[in-house]
N, C-alpha and C. Protein backbone atom coordinates (compact mmCIF):
# COMPACT_ATOMS: atom_id res chain seq x y z
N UNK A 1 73.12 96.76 112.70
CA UNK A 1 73.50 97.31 113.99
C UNK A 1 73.03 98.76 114.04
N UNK A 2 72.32 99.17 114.70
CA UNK A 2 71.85 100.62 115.05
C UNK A 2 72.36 101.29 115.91
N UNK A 3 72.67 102.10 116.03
CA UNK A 3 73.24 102.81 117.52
C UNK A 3 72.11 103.76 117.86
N UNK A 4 72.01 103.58 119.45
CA UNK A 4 71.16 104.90 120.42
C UNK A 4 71.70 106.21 120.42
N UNK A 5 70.97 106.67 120.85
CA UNK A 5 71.35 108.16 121.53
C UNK A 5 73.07 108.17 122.21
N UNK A 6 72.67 107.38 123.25
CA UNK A 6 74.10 107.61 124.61
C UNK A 6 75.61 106.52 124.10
N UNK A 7 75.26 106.16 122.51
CA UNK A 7 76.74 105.57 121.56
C UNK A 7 76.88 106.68 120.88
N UNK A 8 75.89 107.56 120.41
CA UNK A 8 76.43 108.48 119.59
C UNK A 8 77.25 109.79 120.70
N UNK A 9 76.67 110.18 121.94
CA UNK A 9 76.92 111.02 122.63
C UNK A 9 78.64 110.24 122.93
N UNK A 10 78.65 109.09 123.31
CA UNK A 10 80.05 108.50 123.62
C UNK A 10 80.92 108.91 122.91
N UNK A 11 80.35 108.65 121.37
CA UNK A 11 81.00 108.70 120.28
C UNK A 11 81.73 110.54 120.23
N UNK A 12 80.97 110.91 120.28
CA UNK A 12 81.13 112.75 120.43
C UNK A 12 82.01 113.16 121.40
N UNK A 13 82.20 112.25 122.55
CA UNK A 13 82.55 112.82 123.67
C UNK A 13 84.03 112.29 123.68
N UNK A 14 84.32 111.13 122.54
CA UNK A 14 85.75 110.25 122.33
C UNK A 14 86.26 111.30 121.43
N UNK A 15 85.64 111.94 120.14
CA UNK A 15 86.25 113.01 119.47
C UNK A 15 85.92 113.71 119.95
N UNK A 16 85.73 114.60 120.79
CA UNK A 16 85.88 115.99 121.24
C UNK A 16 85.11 116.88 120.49
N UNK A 17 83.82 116.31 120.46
CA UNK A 17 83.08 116.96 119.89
C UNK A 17 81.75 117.18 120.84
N UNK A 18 81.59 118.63 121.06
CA UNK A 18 79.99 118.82 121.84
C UNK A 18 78.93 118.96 120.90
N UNK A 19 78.03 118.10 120.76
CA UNK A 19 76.83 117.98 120.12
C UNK A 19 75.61 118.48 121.26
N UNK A 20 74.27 118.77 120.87
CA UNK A 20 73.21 118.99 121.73
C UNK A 20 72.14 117.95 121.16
N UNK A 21 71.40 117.75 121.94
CA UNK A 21 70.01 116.87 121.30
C UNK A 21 69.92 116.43 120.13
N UNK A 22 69.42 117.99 119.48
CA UNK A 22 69.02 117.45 117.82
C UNK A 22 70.13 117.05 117.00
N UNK A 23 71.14 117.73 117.33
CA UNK A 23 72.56 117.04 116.76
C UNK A 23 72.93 115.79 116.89
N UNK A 24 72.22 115.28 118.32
CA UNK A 24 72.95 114.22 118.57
C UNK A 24 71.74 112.96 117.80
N UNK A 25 70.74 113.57 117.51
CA UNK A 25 69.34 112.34 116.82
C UNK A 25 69.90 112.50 115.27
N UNK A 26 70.31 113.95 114.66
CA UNK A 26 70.72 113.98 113.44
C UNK A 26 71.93 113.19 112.99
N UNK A 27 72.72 113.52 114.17
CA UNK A 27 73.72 112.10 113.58
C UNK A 27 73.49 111.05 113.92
N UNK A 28 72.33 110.45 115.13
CA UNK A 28 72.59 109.17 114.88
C UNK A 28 71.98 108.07 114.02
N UNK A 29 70.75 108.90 112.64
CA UNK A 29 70.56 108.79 111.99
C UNK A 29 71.53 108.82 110.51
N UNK A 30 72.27 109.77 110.44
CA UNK A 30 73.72 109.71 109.41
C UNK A 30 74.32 108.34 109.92
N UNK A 31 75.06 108.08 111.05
CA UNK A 31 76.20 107.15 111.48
C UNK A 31 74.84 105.70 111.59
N UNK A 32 73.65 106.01 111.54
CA UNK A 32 72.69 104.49 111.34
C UNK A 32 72.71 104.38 109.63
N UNK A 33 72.65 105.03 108.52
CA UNK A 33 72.44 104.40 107.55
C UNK A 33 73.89 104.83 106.95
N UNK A 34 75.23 104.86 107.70
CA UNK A 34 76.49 104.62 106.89
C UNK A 34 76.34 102.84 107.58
N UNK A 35 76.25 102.36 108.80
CA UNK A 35 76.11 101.42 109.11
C UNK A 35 75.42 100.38 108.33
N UNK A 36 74.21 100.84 108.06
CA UNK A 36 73.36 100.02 107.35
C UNK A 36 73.76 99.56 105.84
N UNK A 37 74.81 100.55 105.34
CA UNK A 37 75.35 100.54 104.04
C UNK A 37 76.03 99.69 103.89
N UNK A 38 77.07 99.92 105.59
CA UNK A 38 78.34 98.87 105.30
C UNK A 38 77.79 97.10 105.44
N UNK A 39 76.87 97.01 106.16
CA UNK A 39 75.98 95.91 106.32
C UNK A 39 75.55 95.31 104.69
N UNK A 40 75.18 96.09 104.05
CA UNK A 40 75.00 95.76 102.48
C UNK A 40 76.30 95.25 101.59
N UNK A 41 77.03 96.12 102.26
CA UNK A 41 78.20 95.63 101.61
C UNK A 41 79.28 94.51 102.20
N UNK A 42 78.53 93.85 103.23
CA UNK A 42 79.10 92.63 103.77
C UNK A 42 78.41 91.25 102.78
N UNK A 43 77.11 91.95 102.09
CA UNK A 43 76.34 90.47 101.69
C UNK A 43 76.94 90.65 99.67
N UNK A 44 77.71 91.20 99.51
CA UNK A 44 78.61 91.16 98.45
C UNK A 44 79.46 89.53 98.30
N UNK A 45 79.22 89.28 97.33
CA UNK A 45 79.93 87.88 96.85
C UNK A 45 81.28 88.53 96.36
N UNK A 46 82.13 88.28 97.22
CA UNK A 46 83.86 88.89 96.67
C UNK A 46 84.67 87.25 96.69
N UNK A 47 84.19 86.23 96.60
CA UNK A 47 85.19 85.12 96.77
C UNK A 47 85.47 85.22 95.17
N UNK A 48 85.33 85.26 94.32
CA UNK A 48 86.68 85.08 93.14
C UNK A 48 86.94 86.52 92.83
N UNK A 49 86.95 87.56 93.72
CA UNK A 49 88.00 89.17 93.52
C UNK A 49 88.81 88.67 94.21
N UNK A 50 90.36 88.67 93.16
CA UNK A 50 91.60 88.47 93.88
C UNK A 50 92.11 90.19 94.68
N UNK A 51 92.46 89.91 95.72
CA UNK A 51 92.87 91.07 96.55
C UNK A 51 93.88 91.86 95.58
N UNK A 52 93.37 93.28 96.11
CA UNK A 52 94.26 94.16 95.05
C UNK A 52 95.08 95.45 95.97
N UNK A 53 96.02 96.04 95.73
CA UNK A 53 96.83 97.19 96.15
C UNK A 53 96.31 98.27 95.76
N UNK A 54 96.16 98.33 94.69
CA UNK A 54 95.76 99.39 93.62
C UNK A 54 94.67 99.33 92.58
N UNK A 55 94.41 100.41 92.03
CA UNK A 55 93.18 100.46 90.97
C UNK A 55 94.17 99.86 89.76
N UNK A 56 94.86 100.67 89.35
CA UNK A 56 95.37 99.93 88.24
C UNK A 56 96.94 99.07 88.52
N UNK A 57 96.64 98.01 87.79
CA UNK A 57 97.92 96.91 88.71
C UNK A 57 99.04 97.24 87.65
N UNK A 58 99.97 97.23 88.57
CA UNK A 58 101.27 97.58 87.93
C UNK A 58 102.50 96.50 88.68
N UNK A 59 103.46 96.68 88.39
CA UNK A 59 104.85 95.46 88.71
C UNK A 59 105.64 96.17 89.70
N UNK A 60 105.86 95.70 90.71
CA UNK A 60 106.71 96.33 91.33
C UNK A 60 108.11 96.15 91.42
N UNK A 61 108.76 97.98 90.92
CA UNK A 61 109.78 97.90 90.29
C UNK A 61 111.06 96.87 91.64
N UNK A 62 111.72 96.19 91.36
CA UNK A 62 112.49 95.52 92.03
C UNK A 62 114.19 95.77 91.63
N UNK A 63 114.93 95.98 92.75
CA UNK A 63 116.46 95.97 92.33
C UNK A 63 117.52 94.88 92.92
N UNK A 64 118.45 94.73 92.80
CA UNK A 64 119.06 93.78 93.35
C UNK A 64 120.04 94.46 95.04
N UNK A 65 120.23 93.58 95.34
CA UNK A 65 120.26 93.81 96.91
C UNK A 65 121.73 93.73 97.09
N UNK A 66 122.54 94.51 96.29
CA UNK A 66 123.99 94.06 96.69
C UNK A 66 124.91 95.81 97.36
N UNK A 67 125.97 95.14 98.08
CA UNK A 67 126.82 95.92 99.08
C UNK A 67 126.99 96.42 98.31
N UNK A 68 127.12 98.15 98.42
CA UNK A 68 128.69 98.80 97.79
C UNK A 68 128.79 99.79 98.50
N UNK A 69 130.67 100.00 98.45
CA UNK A 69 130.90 101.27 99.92
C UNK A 69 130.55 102.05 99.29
N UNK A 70 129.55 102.81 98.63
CA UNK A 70 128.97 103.93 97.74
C UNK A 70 130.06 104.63 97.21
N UNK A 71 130.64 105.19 97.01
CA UNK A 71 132.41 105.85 96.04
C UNK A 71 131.07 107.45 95.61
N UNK A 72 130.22 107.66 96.58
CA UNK A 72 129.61 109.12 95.95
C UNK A 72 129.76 110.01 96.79
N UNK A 73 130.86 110.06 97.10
CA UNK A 73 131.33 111.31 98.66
C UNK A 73 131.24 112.30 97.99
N UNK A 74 132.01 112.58 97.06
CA UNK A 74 132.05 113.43 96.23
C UNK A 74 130.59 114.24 95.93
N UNK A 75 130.16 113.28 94.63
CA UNK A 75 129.09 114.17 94.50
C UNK A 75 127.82 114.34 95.00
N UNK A 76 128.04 113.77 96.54
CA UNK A 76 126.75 114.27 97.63
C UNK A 76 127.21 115.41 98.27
N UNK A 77 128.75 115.71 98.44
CA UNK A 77 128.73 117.03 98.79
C UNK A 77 129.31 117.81 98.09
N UNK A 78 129.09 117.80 96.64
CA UNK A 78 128.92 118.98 95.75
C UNK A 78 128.18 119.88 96.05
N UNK A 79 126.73 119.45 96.20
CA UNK A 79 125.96 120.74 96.34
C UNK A 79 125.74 121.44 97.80
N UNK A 80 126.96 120.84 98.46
CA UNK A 80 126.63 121.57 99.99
C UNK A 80 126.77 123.01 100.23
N UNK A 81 126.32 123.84 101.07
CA UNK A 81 126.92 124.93 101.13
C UNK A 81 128.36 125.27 101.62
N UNK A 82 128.98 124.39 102.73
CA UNK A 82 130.00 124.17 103.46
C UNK A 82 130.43 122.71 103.39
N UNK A 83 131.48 122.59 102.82
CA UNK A 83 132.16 120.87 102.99
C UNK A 83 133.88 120.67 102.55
N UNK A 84 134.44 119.73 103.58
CA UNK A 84 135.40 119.90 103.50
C UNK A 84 135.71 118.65 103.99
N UNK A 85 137.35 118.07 103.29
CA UNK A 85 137.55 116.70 103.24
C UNK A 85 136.78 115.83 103.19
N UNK A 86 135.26 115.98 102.55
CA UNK A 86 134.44 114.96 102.21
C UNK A 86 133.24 114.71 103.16
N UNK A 87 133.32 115.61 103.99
CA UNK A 87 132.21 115.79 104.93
C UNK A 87 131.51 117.33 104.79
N UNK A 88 130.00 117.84 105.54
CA UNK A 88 129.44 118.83 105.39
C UNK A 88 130.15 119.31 106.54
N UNK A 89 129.91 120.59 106.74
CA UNK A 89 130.65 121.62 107.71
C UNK A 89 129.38 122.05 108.20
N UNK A 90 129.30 122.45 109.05
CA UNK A 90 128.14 122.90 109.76
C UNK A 90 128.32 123.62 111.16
N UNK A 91 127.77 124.96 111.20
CA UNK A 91 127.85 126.30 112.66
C UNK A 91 127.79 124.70 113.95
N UNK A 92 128.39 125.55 114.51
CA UNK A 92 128.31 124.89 115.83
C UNK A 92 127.25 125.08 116.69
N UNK A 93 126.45 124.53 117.25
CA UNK A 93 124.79 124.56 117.83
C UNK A 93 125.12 124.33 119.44
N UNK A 94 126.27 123.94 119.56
CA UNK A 94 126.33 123.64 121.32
C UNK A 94 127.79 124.05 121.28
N UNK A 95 127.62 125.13 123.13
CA UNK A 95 128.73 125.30 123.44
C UNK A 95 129.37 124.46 124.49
């Protein structure tokens, strides 16, 4: 797939980018052989690469999914600056 002149100017004009002439032949030579690359890399034999997440495969850590009324009132507002009966205190923002 090649692109013209007036896809690359489109292209410029969707990002907000002002290009002039030679700018606009210089890239559409860059954005023709990233194209042409990705084209190469369509005729890649990937049917036995199993799909991957990551470079190096690792387990994903898993926990169990159970209720609890959390019992950490306490020491989430230990480190508050202001807290009282188990809640944060906080300036008043509206009168």
């Amino acid at each position: 797939m090649a692109l013209d002149k007036a896809t690359v100017a489109h292209v410029a004009k969707l990002a907000r980018i002002k290009l002039d002439d030679a700018e606009i032949e210089k890239y559409q030579g860059d954005l023709n052989a990233i194209l042409d690359w990705m084209e190469q890399l369509n005729e890649v034999d990937t049917d036995s690469v199993e799909p991957m997440t990551a470079v190096v495969p690792r387990a994903t850590a898993e926990r169990h999914d159970v209720v609890t009324d959390g019992g950490r009132q306490d020491a989430v507002t230990e480190n508050a600056p202001d807290a009282a009966h188990g809640y944060f205190v906080v300036p008043k923002v509206v009168e």
